[in-house]
C-alpha atoms as a PDB file:
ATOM      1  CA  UNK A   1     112.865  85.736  86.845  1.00  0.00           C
ATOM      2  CA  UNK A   2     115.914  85.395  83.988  1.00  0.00           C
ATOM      3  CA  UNK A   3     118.939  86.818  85.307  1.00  0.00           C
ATOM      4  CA  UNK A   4     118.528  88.973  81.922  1.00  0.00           C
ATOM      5  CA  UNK A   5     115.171  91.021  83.432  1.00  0.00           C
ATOM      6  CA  UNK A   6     115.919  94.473  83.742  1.00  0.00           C
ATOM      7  CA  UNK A   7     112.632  95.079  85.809  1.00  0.00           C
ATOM      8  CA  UNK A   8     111.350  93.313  88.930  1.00  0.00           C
ATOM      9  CA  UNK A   9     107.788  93.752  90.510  1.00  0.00           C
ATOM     10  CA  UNK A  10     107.005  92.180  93.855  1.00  0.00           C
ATOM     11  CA  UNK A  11     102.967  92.545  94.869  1.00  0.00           C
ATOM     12  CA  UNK A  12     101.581  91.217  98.298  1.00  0.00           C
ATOM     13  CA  UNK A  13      97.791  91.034  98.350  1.00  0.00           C
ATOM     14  CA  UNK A  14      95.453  90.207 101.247  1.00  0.00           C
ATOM     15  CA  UNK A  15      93.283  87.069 101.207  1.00  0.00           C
ATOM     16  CA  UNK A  16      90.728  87.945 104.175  1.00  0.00           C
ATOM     17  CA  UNK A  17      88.244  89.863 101.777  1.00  0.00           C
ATOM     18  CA  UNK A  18      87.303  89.337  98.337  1.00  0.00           C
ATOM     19  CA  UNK A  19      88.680  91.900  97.172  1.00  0.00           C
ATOM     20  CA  UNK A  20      92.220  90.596  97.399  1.00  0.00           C
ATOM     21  CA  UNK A  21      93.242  94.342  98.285  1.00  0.00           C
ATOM     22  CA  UNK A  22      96.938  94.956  97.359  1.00  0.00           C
ATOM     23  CA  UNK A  23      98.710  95.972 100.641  1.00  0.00           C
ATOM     24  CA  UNK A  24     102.346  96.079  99.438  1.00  0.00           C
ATOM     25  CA  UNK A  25     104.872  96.090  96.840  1.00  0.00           C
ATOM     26  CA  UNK A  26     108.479  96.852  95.192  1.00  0.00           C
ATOM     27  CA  UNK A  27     109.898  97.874  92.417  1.00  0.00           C
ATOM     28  CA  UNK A  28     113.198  97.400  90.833  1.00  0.00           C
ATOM     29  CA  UNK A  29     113.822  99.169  87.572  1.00  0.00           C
ATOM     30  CA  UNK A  30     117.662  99.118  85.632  1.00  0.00           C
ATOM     31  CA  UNK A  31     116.297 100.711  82.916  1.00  0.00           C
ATOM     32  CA  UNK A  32     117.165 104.627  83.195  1.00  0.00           C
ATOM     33  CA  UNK A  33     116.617 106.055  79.546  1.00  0.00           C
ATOM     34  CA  UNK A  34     117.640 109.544  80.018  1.00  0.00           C
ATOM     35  CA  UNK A  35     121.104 107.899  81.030  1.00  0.00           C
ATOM     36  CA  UNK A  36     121.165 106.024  77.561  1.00  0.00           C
ATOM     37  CA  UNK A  37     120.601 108.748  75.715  1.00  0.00           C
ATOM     38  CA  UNK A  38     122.882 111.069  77.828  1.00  0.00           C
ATOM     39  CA  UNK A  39     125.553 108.528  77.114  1.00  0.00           C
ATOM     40  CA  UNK A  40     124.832 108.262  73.476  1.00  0.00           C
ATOM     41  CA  UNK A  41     125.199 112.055  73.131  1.00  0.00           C
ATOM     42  CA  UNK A  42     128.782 111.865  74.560  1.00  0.00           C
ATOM     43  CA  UNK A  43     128.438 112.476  78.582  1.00  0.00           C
ATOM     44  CA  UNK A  44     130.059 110.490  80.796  1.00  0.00           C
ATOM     45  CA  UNK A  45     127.348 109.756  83.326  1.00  0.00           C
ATOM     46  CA  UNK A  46     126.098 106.676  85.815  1.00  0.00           C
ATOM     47  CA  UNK A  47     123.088 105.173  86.634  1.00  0.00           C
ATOM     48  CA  UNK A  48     121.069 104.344  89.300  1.00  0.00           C
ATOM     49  CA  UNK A  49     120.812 108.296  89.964  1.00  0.00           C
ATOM     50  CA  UNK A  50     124.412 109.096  88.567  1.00  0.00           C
ATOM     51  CA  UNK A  51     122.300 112.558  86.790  1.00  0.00           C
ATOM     52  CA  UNK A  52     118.815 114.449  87.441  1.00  0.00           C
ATOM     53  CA  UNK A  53     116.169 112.692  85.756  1.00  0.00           C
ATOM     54  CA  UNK A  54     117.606 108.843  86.433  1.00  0.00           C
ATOM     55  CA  UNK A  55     114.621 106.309  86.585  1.00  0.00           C
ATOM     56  CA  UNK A  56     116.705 103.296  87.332  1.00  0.00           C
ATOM     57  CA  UNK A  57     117.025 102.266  91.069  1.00  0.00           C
ATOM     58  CA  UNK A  58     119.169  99.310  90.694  1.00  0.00           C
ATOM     59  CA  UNK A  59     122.354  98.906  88.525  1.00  0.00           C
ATOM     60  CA  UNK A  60     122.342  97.431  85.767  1.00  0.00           C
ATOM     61  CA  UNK A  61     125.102  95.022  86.298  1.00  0.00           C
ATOM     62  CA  UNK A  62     123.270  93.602  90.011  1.00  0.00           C
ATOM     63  CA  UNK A  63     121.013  90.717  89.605  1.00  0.00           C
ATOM     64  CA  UNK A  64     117.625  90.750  90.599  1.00  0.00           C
ATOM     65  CA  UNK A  65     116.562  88.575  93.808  1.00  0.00           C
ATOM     66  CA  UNK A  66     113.052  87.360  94.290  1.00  0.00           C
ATOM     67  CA  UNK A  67     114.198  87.443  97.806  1.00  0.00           C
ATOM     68  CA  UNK A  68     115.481  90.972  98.246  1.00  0.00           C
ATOM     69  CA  UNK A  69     111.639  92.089  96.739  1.00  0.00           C
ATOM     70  CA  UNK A  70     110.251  89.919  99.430  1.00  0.00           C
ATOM     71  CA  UNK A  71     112.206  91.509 102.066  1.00  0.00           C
ATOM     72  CA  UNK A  72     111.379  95.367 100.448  1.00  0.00           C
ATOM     73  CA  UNK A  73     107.888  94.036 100.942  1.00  0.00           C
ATOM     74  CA  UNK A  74     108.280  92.344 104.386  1.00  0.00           C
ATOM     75  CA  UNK A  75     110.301  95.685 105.377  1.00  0.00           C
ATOM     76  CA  UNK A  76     106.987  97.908 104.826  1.00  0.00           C
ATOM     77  CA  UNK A  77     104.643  95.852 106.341  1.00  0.00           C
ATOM     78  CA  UNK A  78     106.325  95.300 109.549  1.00  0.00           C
ATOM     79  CA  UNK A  79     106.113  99.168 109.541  1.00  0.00           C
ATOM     80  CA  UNK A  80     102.779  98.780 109.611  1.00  0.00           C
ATOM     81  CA  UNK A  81     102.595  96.577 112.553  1.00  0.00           C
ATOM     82  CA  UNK A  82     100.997  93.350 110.194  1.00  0.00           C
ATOM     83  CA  UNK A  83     101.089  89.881 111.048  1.00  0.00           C
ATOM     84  CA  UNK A  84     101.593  87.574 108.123  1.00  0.00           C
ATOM     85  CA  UNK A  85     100.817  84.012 108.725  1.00  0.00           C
ATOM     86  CA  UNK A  86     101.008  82.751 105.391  1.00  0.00           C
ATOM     87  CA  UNK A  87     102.924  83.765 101.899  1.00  0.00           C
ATOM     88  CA  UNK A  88     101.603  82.228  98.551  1.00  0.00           C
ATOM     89  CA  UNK A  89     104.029  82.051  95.867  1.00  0.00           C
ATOM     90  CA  UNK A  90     105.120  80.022  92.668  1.00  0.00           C
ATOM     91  CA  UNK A  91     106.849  76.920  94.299  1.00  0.00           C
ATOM     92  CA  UNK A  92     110.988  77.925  92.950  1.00  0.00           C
ATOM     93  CA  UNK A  93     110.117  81.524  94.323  1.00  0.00           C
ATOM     94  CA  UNK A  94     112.680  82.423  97.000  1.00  0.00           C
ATOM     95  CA  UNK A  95     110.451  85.658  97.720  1.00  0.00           C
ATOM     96  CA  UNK A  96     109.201  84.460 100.574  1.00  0.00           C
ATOM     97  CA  UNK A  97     112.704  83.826 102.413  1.00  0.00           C
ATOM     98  CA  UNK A  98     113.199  87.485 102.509  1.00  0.00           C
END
């Protein structure tokens, strides 16, 4: 991921069936729309969740880590007592760290 994304989605899916169920995932969105047009009209607001209605949950001058998303996914599993023994990934992916 270009440190110029603005949106970051992090899937983990099982390989014991066939299905390849997903079991996990994350979500990190800098994008808030109603703040750009809040802004445009003159207010003086902030986003991630600077005003009602604020979609981002990241701001927008953070980078995006391929190994925070793998911790937000390692995070939720481990509330779900799951063992993972392996991790699949693209071979410059840090993901798997987290």
């Amino acid at each position: 991921m270009g440190q110029g994304a603005s949106q970051v989605i992090g899937v983990a899916c099982e390989d014991e069936t066939d299905q390849h169920n997903v079991i996990s995932y994350h979500i990190v969105n800098k994008l808030c729309w109603v703040g750009a047009w809040l802004r445009g009209e003159g207010y003086d607001v902030s986003c991630p969740k600077g005003h009602v209605g604020c979609t981002a949950n990241k701001n927008p001058a953070e980078p995006l880590s391929e190994r925070e998303t793998g911790y937000k996914i390692g995070e939720k599993l481990a509330k779900h007592d799951l063992l993972v023994k392996y991790v699949t990934t693209d071979g410059d992916a840090t993901s798997c760290a987290g």
